[in-house]
Protein backbone atom coordinates (compact mmCIF):
# COMPACT_ATOMS: atom_id res chain seq x y z
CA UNK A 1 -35.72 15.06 13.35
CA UNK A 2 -33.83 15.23 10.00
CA UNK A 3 -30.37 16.87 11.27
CA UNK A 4 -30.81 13.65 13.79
CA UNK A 5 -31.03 11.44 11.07
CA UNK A 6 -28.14 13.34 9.09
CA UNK A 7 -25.88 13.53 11.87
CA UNK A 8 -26.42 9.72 12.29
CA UNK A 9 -25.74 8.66 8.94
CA UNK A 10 -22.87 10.63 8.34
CA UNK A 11 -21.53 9.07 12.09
CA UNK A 12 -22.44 5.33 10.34
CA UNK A 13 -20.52 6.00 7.07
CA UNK A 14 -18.00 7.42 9.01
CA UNK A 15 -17.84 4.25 10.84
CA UNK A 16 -17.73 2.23 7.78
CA UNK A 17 -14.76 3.61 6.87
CA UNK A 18 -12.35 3.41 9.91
CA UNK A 19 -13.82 -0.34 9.52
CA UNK A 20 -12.62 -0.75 6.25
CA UNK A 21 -8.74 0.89 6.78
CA UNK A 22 -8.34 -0.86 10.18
CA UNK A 23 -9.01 -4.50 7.73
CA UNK A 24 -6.66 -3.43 5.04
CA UNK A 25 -3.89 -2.94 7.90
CA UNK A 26 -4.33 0.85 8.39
CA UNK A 27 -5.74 2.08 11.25
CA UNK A 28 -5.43 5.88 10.93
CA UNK A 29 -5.83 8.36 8.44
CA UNK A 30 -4.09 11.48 8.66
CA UNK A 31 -5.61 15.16 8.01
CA UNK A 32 -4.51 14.92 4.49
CA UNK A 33 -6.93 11.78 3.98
CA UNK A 34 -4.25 9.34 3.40
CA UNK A 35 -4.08 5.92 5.30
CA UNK A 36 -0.25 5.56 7.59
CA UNK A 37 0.42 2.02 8.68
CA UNK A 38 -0.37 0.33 11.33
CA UNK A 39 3.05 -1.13 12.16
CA UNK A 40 6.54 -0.89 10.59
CA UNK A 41 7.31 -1.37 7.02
CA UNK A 42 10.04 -3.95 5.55
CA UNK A 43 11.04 -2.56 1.62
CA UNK A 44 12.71 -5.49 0.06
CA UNK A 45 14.40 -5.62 -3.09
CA UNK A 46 16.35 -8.31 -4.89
CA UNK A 47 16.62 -6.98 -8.32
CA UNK A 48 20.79 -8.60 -8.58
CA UNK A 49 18.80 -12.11 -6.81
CA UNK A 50 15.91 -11.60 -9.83
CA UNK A 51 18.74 -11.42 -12.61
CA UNK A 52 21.28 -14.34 -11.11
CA UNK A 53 18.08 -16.12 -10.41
CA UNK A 54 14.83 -16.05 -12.60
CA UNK A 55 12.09 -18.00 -12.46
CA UNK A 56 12.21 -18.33 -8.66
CA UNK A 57 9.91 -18.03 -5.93
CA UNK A 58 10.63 -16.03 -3.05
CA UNK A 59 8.51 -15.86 0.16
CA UNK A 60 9.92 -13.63 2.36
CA UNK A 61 8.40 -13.04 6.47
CA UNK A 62 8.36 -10.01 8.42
CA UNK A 63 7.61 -11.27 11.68
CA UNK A 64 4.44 -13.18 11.10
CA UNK A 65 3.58 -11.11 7.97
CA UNK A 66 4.48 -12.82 4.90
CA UNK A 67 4.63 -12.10 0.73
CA UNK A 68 5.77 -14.16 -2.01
CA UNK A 69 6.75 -12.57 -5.57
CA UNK A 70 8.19 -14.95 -8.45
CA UNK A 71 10.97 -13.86 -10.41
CA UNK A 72 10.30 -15.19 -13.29
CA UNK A 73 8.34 -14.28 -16.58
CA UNK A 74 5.64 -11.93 -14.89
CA UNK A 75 8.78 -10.07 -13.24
CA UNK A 76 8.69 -6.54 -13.06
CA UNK A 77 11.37 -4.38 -11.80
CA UNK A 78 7.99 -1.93 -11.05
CA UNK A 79 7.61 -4.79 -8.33
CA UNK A 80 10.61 -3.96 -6.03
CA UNK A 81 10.52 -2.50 -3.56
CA UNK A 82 8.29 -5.13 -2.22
CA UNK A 83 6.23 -3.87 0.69
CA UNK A 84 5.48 -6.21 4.03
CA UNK A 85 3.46 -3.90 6.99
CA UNK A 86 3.58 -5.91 10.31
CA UNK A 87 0.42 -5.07 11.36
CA UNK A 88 0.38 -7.83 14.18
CA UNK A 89 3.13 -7.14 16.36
CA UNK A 90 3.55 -3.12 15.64
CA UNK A 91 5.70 -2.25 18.53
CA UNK A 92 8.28 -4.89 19.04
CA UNK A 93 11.96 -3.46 18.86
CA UNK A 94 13.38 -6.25 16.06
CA UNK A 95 11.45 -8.79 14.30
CA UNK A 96 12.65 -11.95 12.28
CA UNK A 97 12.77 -11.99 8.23
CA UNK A 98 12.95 -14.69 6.84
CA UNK A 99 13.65 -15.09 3.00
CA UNK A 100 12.63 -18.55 1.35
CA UNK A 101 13.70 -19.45 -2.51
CA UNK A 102 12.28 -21.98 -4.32
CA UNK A 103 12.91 -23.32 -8.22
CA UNK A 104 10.47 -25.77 -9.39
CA UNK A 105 9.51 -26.48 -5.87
CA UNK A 106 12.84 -27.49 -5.04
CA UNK A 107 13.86 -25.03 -1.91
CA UNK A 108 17.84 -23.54 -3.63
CA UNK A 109 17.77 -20.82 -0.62
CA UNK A 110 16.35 -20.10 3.06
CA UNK A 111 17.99 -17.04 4.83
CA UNK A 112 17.30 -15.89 8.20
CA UNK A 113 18.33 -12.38 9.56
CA UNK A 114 16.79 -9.89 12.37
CA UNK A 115 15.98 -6.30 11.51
CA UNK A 116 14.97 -3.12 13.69
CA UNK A 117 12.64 -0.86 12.23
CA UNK A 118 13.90 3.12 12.28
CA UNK A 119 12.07 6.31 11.37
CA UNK A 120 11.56 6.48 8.06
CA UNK A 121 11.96 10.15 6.64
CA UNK A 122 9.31 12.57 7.03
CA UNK A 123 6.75 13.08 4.20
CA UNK A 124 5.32 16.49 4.54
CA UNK A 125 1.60 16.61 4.31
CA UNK A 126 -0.78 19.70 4.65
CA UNK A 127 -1.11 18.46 8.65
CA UNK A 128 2.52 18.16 9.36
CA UNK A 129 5.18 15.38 9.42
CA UNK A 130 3.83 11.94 8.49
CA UNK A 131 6.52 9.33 10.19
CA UNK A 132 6.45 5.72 9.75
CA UNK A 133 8.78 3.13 10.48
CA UNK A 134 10.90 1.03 8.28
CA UNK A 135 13.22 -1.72 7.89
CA UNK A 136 15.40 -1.46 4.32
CA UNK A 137 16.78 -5.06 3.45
CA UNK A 138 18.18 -6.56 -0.06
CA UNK A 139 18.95 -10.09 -1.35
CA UNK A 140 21.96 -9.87 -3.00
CA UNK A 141 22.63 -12.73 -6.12
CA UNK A 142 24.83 -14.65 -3.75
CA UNK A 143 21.66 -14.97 -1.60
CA UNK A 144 22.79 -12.80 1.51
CA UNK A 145 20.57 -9.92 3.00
CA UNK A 146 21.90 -6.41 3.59
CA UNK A 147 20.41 -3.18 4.65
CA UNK A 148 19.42 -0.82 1.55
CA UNK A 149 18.56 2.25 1.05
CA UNK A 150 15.13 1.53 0.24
């Protein structure tokens, strides 16, 4: 009766944990014990927007995913890249971004562009190749988005 009790718990905590990665936005964990996505990845930077630009908010949408960072005082260039997972919509072929700018809640920018994830490189693990996709996008100072290189 105690193994059945054992194997029950350890089935229940087990459980609990798939629980708790698929409401972070992970849904798998690979051999190695690290979470991968659950959808594609947008890296955004917009260190040259942050320097032409402080003290702005920017809320930027990948598909129905969004983030806002503010450029201003709490700034960190540790911030960039910043890092949207579009958990909702994982296997559409291009979604929308959307990048909104705002200065003393007066709106000084609102972009609109469409990007299409690709295979990010492989990151060996102990259990193989660990592939994710990725968009790479970045706000230039003049307030234009262009692929990156992450």
């Amino acid at each position: 009766m105690r193994a059945h009790c054992k194997k029950g718990a350890a089935a229940l905590l087990s459980f609990a944990f798939a629980l708790s990665l698929a409401l972070t936005g992970c849904t798998t964990v690979s051999c190695a014990g690290s979470a991968v996505p659950a959808g594609p990845t947008l890296n955004f930077t917009a260190k040259d927007w942050a320097s032409a630009h402080p003290d702005t908010e920017l809320t930027v949408c990948f598909g129905t995913e969004c983030s806002t960072i503010n450029t201003g005082s709490k700034y960190s260039p540790a911030a960039w890249p910043l890092r949207i997972i579009n958990a909702s919509t994982p296997s559409a072929s291009s979604y929308p971004v959307t990048v909104d700018a705002t200065t003393a809640g007066k709106s000084i920018l609102h972009t609109r562009s469409t990007a299409t994830p690709t295979q990010a490189p492989c990151r060996p693990s102990p259990c193989g190749c660990a592939t994710t996709l990725q968009v790479n996008l970045d706000l230039s100072a003049d307030g234009s988005l262009a692929a990156s290189t992450g």
